[in-house]
N, C-alpha and C. Protein backbone atom coordinates (compact mmCIF):
# COMPACT_ATOMS: atom_id res chain seq x y z
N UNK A 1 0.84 -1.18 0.00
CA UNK A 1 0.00 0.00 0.00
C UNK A 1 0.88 1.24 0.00
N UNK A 2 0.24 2.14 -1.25
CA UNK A 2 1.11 3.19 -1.13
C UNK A 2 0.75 4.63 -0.25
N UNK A 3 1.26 4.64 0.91
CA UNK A 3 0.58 5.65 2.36
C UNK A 3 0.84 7.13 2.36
N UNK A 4 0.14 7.74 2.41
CA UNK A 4 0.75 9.10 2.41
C UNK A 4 -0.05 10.06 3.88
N UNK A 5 1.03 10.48 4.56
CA UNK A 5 0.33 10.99 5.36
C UNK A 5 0.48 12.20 5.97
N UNK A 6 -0.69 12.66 6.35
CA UNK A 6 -0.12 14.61 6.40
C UNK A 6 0.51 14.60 7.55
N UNK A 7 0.98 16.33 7.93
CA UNK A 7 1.43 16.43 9.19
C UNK A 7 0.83 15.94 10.27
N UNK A 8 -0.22 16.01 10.45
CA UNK A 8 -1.12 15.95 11.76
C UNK A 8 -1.15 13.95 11.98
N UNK A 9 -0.53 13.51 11.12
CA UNK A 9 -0.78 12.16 11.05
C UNK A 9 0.53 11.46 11.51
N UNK A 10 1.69 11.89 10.68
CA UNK A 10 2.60 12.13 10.81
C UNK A 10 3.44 12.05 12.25
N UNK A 11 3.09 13.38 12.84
CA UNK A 11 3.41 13.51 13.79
C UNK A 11 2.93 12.24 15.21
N UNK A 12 1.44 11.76 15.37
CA UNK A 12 1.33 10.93 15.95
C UNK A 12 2.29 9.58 16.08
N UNK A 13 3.55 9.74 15.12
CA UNK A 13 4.57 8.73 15.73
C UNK A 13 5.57 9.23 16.35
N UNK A 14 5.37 10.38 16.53
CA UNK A 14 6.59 10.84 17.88
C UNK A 14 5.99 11.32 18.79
N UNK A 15 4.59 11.97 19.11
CA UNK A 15 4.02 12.13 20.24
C UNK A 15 2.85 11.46 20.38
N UNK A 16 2.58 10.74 21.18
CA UNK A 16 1.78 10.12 22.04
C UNK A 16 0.42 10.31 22.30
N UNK A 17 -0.98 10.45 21.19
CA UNK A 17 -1.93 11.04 21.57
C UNK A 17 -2.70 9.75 20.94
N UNK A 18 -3.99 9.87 20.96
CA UNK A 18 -5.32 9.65 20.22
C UNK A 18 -4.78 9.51 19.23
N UNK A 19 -4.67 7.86 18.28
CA UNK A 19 -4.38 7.73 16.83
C UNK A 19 -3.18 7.33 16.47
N UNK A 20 -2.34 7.27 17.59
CA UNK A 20 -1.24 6.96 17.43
C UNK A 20 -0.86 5.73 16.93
N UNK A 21 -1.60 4.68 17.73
CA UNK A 21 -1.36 3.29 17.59
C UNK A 21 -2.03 3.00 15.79
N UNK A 22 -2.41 3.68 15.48
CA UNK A 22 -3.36 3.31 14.58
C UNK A 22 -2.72 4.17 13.44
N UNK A 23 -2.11 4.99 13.65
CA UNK A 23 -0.56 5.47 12.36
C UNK A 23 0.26 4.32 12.34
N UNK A 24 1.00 3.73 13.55
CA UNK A 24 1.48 2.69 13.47
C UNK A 24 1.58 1.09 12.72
N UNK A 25 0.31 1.17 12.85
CA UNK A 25 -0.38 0.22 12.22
C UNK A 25 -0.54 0.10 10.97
N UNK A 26 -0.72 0.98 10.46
CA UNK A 26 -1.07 2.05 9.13
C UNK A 26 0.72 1.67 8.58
N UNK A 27 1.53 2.45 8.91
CA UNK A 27 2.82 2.50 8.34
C UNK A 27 3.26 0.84 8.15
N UNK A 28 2.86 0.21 9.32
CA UNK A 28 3.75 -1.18 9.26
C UNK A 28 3.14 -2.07 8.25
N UNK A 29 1.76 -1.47 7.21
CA UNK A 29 0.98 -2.33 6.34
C UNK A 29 1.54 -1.81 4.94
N UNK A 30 2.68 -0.85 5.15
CA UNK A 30 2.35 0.13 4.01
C UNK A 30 3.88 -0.09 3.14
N UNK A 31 3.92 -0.12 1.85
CA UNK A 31 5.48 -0.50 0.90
C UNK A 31 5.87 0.35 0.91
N UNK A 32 5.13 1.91 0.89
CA UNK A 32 5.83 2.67 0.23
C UNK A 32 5.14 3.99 1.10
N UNK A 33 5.72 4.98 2.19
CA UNK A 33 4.99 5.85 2.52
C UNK A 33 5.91 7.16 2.35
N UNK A 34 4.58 8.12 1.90
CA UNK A 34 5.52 10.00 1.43
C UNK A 34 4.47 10.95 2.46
N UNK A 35 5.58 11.71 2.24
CA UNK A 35 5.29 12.93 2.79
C UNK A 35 5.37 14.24 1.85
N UNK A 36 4.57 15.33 1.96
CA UNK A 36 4.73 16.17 1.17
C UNK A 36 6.16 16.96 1.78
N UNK A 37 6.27 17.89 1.32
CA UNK A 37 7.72 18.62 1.64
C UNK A 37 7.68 19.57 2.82
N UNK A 38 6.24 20.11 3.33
CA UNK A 38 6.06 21.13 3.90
C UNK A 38 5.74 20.24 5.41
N UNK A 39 5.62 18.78 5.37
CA UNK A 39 5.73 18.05 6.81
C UNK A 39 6.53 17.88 7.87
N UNK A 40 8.06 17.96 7.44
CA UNK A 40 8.69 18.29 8.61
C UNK A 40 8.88 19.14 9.15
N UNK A 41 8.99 20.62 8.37
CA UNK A 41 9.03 21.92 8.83
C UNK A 41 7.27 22.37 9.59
N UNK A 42 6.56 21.61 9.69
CA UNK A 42 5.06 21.54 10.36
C UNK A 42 5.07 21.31 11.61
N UNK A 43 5.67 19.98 11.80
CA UNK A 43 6.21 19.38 12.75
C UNK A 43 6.66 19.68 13.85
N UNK A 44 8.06 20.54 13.43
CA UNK A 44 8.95 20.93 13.90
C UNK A 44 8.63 22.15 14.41
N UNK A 45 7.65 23.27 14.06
CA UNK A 45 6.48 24.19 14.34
C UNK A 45 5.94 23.66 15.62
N UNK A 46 4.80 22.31 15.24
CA UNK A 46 4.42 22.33 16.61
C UNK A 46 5.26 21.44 17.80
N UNK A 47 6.15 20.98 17.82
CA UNK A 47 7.42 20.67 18.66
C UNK A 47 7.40 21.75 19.36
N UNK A 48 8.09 23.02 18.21
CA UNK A 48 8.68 24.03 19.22
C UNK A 48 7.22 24.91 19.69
N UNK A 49 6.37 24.78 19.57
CA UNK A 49 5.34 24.87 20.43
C UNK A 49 4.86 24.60 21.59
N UNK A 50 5.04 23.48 21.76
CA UNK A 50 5.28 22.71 22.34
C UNK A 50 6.29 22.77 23.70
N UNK A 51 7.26 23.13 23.21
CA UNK A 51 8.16 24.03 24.35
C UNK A 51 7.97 25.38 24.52
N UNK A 52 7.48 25.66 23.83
CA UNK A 52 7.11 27.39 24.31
C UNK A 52 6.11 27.20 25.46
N UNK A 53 5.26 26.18 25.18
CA UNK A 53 4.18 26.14 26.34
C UNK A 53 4.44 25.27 26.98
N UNK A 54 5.78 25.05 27.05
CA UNK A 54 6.30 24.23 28.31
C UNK A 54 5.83 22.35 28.29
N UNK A 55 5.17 22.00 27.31
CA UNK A 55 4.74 20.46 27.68
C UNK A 55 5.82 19.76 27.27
N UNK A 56 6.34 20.55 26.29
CA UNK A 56 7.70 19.29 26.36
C UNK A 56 9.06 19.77 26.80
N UNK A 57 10.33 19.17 27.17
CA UNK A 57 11.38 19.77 27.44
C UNK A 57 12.43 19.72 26.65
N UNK A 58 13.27 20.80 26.54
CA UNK A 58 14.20 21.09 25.34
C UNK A 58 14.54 19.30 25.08
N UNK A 59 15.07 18.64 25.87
CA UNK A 59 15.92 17.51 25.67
C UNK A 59 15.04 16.72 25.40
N UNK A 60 13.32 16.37 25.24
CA UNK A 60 12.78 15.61 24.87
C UNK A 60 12.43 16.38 23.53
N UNK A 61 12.50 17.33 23.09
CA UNK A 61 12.32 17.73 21.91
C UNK A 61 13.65 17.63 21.01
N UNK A 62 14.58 17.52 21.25
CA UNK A 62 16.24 17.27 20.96
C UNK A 62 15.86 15.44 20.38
N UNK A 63 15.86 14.59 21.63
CA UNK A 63 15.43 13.32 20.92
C UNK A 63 14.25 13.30 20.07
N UNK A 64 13.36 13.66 19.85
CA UNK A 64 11.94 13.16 19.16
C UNK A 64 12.08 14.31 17.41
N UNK A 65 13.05 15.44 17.90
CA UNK A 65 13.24 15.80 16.66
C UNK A 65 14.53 14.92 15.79
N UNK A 66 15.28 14.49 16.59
CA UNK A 66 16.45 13.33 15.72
C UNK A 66 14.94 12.08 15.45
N UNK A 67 14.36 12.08 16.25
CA UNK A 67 13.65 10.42 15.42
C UNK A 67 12.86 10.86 14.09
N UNK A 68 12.27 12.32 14.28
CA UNK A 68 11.31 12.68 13.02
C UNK A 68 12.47 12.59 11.89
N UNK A 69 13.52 13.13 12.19
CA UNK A 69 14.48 13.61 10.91
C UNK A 69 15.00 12.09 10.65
N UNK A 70 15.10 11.03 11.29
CA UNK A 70 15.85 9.92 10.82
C UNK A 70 14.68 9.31 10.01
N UNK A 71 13.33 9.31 10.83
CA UNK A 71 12.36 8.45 10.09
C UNK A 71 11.96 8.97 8.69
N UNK A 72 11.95 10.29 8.37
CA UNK A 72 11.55 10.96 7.47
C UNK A 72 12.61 10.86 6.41
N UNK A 73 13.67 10.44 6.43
CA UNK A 73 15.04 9.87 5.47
C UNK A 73 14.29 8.88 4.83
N UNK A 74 13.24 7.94 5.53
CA UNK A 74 13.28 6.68 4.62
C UNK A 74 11.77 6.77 3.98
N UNK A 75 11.23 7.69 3.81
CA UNK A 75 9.94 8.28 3.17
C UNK A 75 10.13 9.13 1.82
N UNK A 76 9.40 8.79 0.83
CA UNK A 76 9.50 9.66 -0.42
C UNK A 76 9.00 11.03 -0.66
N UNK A 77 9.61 11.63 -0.44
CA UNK A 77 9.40 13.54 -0.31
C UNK A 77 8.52 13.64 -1.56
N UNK A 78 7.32 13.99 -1.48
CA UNK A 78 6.92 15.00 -2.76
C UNK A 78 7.03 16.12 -2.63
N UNK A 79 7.64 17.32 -3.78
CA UNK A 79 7.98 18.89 -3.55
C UNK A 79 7.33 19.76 -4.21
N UNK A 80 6.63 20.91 -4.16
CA UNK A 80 6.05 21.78 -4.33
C UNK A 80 6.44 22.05 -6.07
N UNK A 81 5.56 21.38 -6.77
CA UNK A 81 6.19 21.32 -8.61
C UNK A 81 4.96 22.71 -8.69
N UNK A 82 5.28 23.08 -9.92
CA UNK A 82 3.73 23.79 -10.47
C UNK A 82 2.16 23.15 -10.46
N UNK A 83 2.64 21.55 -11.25
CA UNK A 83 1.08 20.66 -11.02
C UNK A 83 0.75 20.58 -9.34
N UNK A 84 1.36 20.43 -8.51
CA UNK A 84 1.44 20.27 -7.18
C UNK A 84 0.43 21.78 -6.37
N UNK A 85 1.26 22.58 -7.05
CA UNK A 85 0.93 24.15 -6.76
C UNK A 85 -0.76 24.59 -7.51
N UNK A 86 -0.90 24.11 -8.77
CA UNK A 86 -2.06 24.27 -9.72
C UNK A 86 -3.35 23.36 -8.78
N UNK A 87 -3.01 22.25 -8.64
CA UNK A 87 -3.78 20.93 -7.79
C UNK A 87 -4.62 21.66 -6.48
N UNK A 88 -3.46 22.10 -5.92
CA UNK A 88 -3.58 22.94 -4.29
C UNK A 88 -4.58 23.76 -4.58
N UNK A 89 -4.31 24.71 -5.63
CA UNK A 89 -5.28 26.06 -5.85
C UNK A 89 -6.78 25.55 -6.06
N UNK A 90 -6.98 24.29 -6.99
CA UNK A 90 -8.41 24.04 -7.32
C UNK A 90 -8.75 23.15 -6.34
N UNK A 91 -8.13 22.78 -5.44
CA UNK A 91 -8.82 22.09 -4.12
C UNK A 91 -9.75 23.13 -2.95
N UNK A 92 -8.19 24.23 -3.19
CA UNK A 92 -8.68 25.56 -2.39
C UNK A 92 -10.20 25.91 -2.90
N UNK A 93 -10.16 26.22 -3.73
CA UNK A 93 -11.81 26.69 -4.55
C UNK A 93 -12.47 25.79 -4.34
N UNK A 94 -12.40 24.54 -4.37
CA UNK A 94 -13.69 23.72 -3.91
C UNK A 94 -13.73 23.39 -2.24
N UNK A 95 -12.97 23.77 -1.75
CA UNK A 95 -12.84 23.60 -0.41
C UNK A 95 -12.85 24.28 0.36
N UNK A 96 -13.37 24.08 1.77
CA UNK A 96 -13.08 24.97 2.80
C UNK A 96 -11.57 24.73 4.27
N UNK A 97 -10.83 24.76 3.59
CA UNK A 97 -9.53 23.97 3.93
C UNK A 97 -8.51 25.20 4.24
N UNK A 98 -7.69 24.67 5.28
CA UNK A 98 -6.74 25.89 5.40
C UNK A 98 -5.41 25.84 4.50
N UNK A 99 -4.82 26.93 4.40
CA UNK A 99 -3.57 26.63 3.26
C UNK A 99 -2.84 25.66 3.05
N UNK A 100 -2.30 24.98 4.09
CA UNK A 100 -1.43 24.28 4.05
C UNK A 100 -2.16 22.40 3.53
N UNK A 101 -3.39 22.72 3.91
CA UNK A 101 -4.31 21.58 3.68
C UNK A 101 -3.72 20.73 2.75
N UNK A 102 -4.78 21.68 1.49
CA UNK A 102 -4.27 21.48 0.07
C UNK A 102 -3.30 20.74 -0.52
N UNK A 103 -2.11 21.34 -0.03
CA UNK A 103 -0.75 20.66 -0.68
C UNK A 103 -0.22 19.89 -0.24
N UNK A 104 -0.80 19.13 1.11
CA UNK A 104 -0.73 17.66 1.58
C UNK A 104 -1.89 16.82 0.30
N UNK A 105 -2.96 17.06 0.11
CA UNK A 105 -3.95 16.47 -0.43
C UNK A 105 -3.57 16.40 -1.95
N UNK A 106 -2.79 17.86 -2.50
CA UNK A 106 -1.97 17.96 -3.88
C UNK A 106 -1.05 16.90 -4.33
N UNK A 107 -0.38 16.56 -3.39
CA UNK A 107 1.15 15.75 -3.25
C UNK A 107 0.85 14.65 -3.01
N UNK A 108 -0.19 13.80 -2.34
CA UNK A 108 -1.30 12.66 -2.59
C UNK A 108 -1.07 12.23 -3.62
N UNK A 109 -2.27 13.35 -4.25
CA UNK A 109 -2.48 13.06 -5.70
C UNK A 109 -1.90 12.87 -6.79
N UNK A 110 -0.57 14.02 -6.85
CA UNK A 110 0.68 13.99 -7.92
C UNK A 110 1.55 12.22 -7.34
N UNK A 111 1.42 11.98 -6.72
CA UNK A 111 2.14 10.61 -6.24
C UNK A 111 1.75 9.69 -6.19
N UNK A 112 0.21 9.87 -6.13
CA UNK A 112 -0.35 8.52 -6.51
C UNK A 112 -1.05 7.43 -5.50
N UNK A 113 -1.32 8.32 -4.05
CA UNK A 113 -1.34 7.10 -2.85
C UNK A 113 -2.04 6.46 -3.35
N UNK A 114 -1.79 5.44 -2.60
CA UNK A 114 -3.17 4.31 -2.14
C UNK A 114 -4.21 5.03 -0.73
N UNK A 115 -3.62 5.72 0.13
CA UNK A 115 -4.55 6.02 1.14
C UNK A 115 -3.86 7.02 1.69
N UNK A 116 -4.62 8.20 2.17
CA UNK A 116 -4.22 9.24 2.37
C UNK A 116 -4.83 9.88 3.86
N UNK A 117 -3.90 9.96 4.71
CA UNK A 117 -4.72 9.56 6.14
C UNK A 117 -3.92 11.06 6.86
N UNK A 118 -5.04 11.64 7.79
CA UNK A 118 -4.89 12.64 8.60
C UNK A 118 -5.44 12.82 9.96
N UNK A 119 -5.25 13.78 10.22
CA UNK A 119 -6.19 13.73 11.81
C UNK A 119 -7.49 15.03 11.84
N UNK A 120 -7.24 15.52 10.62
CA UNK A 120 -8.38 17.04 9.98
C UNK A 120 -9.34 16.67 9.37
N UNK A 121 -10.46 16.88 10.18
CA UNK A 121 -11.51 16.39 9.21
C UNK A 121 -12.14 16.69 7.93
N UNK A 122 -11.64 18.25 7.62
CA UNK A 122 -11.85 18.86 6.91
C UNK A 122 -10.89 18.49 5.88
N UNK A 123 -9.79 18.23 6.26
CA UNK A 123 -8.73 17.75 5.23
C UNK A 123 -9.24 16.48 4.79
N UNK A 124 -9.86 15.96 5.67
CA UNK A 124 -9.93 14.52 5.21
C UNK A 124 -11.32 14.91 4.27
N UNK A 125 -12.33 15.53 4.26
CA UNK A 125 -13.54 16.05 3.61
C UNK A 125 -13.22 16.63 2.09
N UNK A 126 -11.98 16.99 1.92
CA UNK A 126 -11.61 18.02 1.64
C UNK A 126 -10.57 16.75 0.03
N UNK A 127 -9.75 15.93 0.92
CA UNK A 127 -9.15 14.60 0.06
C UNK A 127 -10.28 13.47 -0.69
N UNK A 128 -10.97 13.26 0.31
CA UNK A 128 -12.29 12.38 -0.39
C UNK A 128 -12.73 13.23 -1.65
N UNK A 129 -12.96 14.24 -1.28
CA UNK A 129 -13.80 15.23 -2.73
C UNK A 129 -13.18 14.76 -3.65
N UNK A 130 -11.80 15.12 -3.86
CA UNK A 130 -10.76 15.39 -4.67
C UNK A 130 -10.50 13.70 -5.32
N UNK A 131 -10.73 12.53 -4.43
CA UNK A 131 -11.45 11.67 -5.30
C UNK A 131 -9.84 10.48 -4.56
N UNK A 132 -9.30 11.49 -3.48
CA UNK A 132 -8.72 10.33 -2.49
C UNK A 132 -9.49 9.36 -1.60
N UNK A 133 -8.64 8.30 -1.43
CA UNK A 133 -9.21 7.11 -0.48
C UNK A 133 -8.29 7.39 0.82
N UNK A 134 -9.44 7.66 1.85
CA UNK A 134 -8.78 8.68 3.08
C UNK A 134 -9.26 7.51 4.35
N UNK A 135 -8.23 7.88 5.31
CA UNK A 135 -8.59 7.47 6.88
C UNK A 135 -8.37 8.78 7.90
N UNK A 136 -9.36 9.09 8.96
CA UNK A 136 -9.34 9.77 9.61
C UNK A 136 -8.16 9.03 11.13
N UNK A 137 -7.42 9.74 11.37
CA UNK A 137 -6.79 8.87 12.87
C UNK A 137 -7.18 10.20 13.87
């Protein structure tokens, strides 16, 4: 199965919430899983968020950002092409999705998943339209 999964999905394998086990699960069924380009720098956003509001501590954000950056080595990057960029825009117009939505749901599509899984429902509302086969975690 070819997996693609946004930030918000993503991230549930380095922090510990609702859905986690079930990304897990998800990845260990999957041949081939991508990320769009704008996922680790997302990430890494709400990490350092994360320490701003104190829930995590520099040194647990030090380890869990080396595991995102090692795990994300063995995932196929899709990058912001023009079709990628064109895709995004006519999702935007049919959607009520926030910016960054889109070009997880774009980079899907230019790549070809098999299943395209998030934790936004709207994203996920938003991928179904667009004529992806989605899981909510």
């Amino acid at each position: 199965m070819r997996l693609f999964l946004d930030s918000s999905a993503f991230a549930k394998r380095f922090i510990e919430e609702a859905g986690s086990d079930e990304v897990e699960e998800l990845c260990s069924q999957a041949t081939e899983l991508c990320l769009s380009v704008v996922c680790v720098p997302e990430i890494v956003s709400a990490l350092n968020r994360r320490v701003r509001e104190k829930a995590l501590t520099r040194r647990d954000y030090a380890l869990v950002k080396q595991r995102l950056f090692r795990d994300a080595r063995d995932t196929v990057t899709v990058s912001l092409t023009p079709d990628v960029i064109q895709l995004s825009i006519e999702i935007l117009q049919k959607s009520p999705v926030r910016t960054m939505d889109p070009l997880h749901i774009a980079c899907a599509m230019a790549w070809g998943a098999d299943l395209f899984v998030s934790a936004d429902r709207r994203q996920i509302a938003a991928a179904k339209s667009a004529g992806l086969k989605t899981k909510l975690v």
